[in-house]
Every structure is written in C-alpha cells, then in structure tokens.
PDB file of N, CA and C in Angstrom:
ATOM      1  N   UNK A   1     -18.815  55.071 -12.337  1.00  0.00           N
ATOM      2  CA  UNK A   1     -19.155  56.400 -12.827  1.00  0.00           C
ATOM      3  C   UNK A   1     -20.057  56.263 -14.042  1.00  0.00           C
ATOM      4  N   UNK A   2     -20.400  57.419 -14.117  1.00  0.00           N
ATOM      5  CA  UNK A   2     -21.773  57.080 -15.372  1.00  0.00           C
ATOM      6  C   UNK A   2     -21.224  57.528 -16.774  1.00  0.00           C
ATOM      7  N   UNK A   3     -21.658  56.882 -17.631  1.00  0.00           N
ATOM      8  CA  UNK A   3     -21.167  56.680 -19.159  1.00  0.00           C
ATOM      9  C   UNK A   3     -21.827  57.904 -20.161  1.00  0.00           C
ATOM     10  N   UNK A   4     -23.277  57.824 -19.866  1.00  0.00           N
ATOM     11  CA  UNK A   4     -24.720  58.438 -20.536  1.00  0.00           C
ATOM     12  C   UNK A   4     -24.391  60.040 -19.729  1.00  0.00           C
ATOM     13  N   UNK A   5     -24.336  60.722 -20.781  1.00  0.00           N
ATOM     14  CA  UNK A   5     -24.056  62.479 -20.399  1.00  0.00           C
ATOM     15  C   UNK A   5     -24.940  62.976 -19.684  1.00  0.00           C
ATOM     16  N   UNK A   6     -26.596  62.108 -19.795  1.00  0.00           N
ATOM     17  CA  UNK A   6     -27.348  62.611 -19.361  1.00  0.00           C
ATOM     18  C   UNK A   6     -27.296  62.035 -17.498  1.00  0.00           C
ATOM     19  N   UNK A   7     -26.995  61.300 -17.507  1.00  0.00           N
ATOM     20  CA  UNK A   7     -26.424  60.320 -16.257  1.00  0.00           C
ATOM     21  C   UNK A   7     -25.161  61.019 -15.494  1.00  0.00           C
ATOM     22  N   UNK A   8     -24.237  61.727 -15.918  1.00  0.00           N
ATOM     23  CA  UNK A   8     -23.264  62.500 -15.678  1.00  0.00           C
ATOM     24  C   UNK A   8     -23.823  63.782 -14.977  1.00  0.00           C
ATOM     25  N   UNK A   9     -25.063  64.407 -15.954  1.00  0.00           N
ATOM     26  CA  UNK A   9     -25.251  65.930 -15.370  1.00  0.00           C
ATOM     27  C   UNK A   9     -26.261  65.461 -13.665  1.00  0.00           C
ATOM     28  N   UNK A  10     -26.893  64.580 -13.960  1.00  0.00           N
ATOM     29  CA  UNK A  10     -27.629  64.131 -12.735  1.00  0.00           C
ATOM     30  C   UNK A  10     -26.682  64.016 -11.832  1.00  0.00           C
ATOM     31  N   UNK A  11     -25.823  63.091 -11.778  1.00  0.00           N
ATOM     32  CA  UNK A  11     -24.719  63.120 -10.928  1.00  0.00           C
ATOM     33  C   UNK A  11     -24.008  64.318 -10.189  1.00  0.00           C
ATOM     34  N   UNK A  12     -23.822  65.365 -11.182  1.00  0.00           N
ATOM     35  CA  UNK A  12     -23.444  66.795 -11.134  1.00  0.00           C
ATOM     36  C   UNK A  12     -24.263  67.529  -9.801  1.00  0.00           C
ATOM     37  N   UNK A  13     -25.725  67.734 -10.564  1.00  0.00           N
ATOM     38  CA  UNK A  13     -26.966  68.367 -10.306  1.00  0.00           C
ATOM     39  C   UNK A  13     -26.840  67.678  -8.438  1.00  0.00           C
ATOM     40  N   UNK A  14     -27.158  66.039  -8.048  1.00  0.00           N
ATOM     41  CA  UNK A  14     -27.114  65.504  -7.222  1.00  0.00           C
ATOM     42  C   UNK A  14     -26.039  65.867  -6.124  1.00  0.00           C
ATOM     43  N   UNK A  15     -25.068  66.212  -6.787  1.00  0.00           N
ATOM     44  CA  UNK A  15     -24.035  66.420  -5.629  1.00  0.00           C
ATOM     45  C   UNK A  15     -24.054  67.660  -5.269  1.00  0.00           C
ATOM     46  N   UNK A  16     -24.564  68.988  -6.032  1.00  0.00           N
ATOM     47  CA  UNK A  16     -24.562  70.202  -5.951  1.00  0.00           C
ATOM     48  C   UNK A  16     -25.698  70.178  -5.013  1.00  0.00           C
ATOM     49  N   UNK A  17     -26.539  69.389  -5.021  1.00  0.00           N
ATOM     50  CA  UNK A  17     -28.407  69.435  -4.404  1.00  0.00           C
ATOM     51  C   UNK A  17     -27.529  69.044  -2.438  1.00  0.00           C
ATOM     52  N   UNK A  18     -26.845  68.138  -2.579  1.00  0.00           N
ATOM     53  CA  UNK A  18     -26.327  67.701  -1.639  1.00  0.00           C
ATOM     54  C   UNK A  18     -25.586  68.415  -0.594  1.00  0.00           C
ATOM     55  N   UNK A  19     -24.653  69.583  -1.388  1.00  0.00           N
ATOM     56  CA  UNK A  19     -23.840  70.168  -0.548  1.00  0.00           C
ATOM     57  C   UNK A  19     -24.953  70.760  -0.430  1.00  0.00           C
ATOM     58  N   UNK A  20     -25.567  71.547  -1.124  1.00  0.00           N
ATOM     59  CA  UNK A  20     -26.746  73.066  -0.478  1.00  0.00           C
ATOM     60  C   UNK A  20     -28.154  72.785   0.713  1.00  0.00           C
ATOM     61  N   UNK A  21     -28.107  71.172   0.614  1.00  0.00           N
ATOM     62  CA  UNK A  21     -28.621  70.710   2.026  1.00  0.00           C
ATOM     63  C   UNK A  21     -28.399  70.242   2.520  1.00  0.00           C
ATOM     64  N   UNK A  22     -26.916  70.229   2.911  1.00  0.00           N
ATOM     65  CA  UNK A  22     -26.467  69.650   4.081  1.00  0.00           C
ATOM     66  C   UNK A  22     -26.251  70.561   5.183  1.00  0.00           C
ATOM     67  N   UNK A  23     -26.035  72.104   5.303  1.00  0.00           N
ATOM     68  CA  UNK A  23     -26.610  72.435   6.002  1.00  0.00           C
ATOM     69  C   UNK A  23     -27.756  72.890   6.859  1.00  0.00           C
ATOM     70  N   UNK A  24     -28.701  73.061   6.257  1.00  0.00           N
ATOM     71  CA  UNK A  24     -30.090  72.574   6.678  1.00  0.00           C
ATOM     72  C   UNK A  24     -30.327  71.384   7.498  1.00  0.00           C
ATOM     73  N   UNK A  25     -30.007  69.951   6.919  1.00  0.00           N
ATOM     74  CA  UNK A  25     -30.502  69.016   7.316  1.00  0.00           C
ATOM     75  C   UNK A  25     -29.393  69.190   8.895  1.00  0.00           C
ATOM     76  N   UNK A  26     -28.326  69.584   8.921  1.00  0.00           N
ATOM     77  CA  UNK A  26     -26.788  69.700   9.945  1.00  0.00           C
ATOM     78  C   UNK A  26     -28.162  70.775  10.967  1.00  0.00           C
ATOM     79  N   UNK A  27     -28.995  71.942  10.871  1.00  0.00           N
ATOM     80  CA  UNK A  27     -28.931  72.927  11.326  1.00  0.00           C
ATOM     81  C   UNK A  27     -30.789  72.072  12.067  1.00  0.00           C
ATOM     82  N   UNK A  28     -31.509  71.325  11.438  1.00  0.00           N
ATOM     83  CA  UNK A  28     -32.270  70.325  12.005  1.00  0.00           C
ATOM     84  C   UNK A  28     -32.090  68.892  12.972  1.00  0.00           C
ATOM     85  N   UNK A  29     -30.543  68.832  12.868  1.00  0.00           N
ATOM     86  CA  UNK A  29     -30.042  67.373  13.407  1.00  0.00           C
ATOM     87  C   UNK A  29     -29.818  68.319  15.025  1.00  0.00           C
ATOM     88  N   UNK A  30     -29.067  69.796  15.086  1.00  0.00           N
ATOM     89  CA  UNK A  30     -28.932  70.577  15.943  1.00  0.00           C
ATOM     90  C   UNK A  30     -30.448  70.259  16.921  1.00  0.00           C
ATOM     91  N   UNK A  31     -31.189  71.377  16.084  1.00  0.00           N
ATOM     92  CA  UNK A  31     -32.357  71.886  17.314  1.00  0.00           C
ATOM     93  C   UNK A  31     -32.997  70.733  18.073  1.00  0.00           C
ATOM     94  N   UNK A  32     -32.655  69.194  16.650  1.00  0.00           N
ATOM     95  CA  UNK A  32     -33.434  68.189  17.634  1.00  0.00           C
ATOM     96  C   UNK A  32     -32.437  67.875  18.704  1.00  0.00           C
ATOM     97  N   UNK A  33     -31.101  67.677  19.052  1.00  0.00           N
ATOM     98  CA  UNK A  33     -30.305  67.700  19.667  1.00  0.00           C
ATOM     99  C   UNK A  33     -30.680  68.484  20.766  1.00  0.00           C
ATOM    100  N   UNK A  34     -30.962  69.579  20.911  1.00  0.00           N
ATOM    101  CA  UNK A  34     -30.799  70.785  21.884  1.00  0.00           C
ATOM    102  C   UNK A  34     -32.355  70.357  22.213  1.00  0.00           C
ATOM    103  N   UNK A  35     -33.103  69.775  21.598  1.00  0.00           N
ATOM    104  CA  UNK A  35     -34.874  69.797  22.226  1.00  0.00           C
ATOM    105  C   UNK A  35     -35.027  68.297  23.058  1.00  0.00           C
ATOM    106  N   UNK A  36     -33.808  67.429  22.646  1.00  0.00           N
ATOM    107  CA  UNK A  36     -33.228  66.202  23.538  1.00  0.00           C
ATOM    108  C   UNK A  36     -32.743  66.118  24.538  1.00  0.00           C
ATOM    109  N   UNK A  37     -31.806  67.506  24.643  1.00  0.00           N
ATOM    110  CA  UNK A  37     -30.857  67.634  25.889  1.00  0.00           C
ATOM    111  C   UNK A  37     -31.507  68.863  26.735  1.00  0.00           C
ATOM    112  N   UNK A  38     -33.148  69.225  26.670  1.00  0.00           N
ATOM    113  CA  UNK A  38     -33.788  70.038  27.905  1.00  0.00           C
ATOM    114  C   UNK A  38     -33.864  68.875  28.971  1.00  0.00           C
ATOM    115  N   UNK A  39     -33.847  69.956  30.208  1.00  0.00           N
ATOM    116  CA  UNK A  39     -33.839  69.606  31.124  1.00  0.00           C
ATOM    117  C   UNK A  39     -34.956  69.354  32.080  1.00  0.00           C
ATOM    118  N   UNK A  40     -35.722  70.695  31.383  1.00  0.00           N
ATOM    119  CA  UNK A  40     -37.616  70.834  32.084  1.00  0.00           C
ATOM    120  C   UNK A  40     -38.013  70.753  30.690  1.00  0.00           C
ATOM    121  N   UNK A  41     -39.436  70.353  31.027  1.00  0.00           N
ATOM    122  CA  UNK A  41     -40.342  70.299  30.368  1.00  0.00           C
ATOM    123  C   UNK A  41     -41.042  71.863  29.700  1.00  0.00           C
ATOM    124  N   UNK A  42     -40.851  72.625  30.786  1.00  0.00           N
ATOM    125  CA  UNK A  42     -41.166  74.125  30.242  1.00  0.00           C
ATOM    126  C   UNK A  42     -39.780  74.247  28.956  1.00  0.00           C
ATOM    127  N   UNK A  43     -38.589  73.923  29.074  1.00  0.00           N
ATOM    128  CA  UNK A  43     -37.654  74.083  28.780  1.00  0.00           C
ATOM    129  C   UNK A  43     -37.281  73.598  26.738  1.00  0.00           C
ATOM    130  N   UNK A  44     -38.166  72.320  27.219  1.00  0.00           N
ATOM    131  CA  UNK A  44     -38.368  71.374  26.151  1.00  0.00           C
ATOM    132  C   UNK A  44     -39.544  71.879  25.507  1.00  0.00           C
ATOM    133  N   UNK A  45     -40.713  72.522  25.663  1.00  0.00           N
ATOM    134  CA  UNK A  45     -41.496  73.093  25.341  1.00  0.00           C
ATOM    135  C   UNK A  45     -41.566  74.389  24.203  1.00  0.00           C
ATOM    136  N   UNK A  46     -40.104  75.290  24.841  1.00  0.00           N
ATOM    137  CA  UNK A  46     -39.490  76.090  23.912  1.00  0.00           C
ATOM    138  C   UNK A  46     -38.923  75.450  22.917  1.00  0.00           C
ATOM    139  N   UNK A  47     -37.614  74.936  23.089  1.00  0.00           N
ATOM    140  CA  UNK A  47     -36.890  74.335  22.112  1.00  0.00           C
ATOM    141  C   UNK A  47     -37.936  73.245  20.960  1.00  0.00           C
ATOM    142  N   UNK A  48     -39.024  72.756  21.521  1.00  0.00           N
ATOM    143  CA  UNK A  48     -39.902  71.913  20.621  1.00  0.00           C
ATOM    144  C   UNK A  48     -40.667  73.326  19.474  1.00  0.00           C
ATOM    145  N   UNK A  49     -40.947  74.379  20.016  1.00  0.00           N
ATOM    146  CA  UNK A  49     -41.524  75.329  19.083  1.00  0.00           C
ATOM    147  C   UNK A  49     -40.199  75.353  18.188  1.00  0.00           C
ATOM    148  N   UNK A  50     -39.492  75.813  18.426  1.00  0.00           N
ATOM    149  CA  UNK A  50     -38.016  76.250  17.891  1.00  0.00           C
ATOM    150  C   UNK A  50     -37.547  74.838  16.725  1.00  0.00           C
ATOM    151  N   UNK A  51     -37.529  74.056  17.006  1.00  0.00           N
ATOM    152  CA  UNK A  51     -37.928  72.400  16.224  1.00  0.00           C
ATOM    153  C   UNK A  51     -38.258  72.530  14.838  1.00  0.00           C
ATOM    154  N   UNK A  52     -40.021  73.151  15.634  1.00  0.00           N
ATOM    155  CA  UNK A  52     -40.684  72.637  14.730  1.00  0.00           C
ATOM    156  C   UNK A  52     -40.600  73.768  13.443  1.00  0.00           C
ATOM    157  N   UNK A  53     -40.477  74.831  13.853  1.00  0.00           N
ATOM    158  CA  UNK A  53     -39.874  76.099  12.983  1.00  0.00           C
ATOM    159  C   UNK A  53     -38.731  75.874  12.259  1.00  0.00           C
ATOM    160  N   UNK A  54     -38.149  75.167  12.732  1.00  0.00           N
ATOM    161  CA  UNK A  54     -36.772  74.806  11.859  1.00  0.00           C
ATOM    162  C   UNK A  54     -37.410  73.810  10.523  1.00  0.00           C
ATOM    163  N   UNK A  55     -37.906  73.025  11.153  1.00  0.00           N
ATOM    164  CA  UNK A  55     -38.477  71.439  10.421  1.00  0.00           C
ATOM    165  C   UNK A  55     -39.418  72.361   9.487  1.00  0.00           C
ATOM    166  N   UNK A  56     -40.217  72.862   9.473  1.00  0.00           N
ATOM    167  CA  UNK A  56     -41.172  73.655   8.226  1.00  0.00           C
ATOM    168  C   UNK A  56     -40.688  74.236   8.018  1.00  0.00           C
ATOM    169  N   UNK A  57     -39.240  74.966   8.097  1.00  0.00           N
ATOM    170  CA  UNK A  57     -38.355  75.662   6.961  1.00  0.00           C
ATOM    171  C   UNK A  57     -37.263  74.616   5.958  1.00  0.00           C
ATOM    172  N   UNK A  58     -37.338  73.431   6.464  1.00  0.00           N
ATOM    173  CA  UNK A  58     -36.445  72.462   5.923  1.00  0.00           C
ATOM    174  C   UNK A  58     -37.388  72.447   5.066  1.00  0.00           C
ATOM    175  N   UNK A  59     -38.567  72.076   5.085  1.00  0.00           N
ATOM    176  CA  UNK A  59     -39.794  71.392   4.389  1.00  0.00           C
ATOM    177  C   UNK A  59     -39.989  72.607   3.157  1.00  0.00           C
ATOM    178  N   UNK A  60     -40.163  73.528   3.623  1.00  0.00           N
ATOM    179  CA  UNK A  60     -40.051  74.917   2.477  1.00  0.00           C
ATOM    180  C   UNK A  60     -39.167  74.659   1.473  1.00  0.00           C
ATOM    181  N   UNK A  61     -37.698  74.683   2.092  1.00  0.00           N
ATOM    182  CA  UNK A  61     -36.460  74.266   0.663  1.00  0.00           C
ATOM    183  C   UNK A  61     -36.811  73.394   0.205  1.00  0.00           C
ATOM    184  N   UNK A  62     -37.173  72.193   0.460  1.00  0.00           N
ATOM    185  CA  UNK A  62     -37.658  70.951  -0.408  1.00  0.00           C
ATOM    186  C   UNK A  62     -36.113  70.287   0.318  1.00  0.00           C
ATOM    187  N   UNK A  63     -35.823  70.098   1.517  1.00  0.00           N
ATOM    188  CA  UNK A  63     -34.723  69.028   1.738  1.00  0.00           C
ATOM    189  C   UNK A  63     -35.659  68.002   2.784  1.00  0.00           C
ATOM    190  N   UNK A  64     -36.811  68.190   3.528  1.00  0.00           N
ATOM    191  CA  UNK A  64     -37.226  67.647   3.776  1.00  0.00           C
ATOM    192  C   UNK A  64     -38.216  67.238   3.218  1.00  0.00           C
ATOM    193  N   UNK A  65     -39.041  65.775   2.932  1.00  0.00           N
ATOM    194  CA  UNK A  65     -40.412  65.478   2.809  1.00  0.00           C
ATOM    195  C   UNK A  65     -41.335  66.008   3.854  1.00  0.00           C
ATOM    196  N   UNK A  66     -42.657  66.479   3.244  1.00  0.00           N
ATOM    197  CA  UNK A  66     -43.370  66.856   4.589  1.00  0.00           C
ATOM    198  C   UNK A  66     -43.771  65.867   5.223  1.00  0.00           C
ATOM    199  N   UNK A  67     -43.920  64.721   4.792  1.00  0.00           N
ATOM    200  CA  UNK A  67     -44.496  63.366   5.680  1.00  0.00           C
ATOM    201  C   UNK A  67     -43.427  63.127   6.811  1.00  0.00           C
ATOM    202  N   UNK A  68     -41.927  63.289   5.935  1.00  0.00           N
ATOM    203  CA  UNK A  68     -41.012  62.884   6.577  1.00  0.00           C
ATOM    204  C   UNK A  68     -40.979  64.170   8.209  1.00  0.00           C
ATOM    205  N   UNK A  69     -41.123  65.228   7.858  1.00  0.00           N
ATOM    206  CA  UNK A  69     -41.324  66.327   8.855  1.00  0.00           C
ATOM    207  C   UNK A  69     -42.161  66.250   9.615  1.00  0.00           C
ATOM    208  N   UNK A  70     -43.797  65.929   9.265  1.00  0.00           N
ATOM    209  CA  UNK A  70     -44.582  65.368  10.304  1.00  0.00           C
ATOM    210  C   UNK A  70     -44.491  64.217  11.086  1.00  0.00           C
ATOM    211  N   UNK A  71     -43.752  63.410  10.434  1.00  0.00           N
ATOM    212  CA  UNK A  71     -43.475  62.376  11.542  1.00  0.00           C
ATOM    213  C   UNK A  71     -42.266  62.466  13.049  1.00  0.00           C
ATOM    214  N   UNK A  72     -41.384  63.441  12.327  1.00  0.00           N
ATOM    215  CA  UNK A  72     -40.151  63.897  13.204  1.00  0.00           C
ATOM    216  C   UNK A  72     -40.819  64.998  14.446  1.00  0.00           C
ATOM    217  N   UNK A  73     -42.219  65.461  13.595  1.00  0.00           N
ATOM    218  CA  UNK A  73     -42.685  66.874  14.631  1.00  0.00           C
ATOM    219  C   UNK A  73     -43.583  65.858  15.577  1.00  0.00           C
ATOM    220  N   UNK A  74     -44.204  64.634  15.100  1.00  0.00           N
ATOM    221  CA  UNK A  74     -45.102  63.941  15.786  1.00  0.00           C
ATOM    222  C   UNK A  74     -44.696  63.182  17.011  1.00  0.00           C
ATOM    223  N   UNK A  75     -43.258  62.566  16.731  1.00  0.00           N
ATOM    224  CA  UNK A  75     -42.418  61.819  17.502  1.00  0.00           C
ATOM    225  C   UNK A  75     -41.956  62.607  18.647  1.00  0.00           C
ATOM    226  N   UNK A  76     -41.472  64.200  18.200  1.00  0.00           N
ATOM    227  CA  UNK A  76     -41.274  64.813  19.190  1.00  0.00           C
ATOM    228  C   UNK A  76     -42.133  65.618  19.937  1.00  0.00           C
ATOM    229  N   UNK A  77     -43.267  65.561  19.580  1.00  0.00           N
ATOM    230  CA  UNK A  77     -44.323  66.010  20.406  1.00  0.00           C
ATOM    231  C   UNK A  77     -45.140  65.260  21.967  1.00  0.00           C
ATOM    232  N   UNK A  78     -44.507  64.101  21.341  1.00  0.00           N
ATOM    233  CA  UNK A  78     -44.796  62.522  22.218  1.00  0.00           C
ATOM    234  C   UNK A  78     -44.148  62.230  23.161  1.00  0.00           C
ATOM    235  N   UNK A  79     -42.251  62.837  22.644  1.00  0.00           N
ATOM    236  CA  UNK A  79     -41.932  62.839  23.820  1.00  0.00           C
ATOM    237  C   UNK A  79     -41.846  63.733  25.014  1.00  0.00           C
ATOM    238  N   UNK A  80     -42.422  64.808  24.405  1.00  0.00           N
ATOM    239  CA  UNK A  80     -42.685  65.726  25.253  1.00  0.00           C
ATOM    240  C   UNK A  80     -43.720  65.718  25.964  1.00  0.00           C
ATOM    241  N   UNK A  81     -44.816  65.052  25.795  1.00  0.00           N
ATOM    242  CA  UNK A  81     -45.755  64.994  26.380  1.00  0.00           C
ATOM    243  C   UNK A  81     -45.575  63.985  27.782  1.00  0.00           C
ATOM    244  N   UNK A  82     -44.272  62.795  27.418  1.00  0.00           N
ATOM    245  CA  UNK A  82     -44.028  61.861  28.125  1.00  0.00           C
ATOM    246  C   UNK A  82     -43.301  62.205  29.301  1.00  0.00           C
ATOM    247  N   UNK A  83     -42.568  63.664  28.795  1.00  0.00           N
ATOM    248  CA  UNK A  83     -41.839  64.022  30.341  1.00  0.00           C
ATOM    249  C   UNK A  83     -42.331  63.876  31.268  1.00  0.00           C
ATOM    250  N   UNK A  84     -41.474  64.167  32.240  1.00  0.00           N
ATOM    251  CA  UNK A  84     -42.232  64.414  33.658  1.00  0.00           C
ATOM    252  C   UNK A  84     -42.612  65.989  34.309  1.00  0.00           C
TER     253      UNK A  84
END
C-alpha cells in the first residue's frame, strides 16, 4: 500500500476510474461477443455497425485508446470481410 498521500489519492482516484469503466469496457466485450457469434454475414454486418458504435462511445469516455479502438474496429472488419 502506498505511504506518500499523494500516492494514496491516486490509488483512490484509480479505483474509482476503474469501477466507472468497467461497465463500458463489460458492455464492448458484449457487442464483440454477439458480432462473433453471427451466423450470416448480412447478420455480422449489423452487429459490426452496432460494434463499432459502441467502440467510439468507449473512445468518447476516455476508457478506450483510440488506437486501441481502431485496431479492435480494424480486426473486426477483416473478419468480416473473411466470411463466407
């Protein structure tokens, strides 16, 4: 545990930052889930808009990096393209 008060409130601040995005990051782990488990490609097509709307609202709060978001929107764009 931290000694330095100023080291204490970070700690504080950090865990408070933590609970208030963990649902967000819980409500992004979802849609990619549900844009994993389409069945068609038309299907996956929706849920990938729906994704990516989620992912640039994560990115808005500041729980996501946007690099980190473009790479998650890039990856899943790829595999969508890979369906059949």
């Amino acid at each position: 545990m931290a000694n330095i008060k100023s080291a204490k409130k970070r700690a504080e601040i950090a865990e408070r930052n933590a609970i208030r995005n963990a649902p967000v990051k819980k409500s992004v782990k979802t849609i990619v889930r549900k844009f994993n488990e389409a069945d068609t490609k038309e299907n996956a097509a929706v849920a990938l808009k729906e994704t990516i709307i989620t992912i640039d609202k994560a990115v808005a709060k500041g729980v996501l990096h946007k690099n980190a978001a473009a790479r998650k929107k890039s990856r899943l764009a790829k595999r969508l393209n890979k369906m059949a």
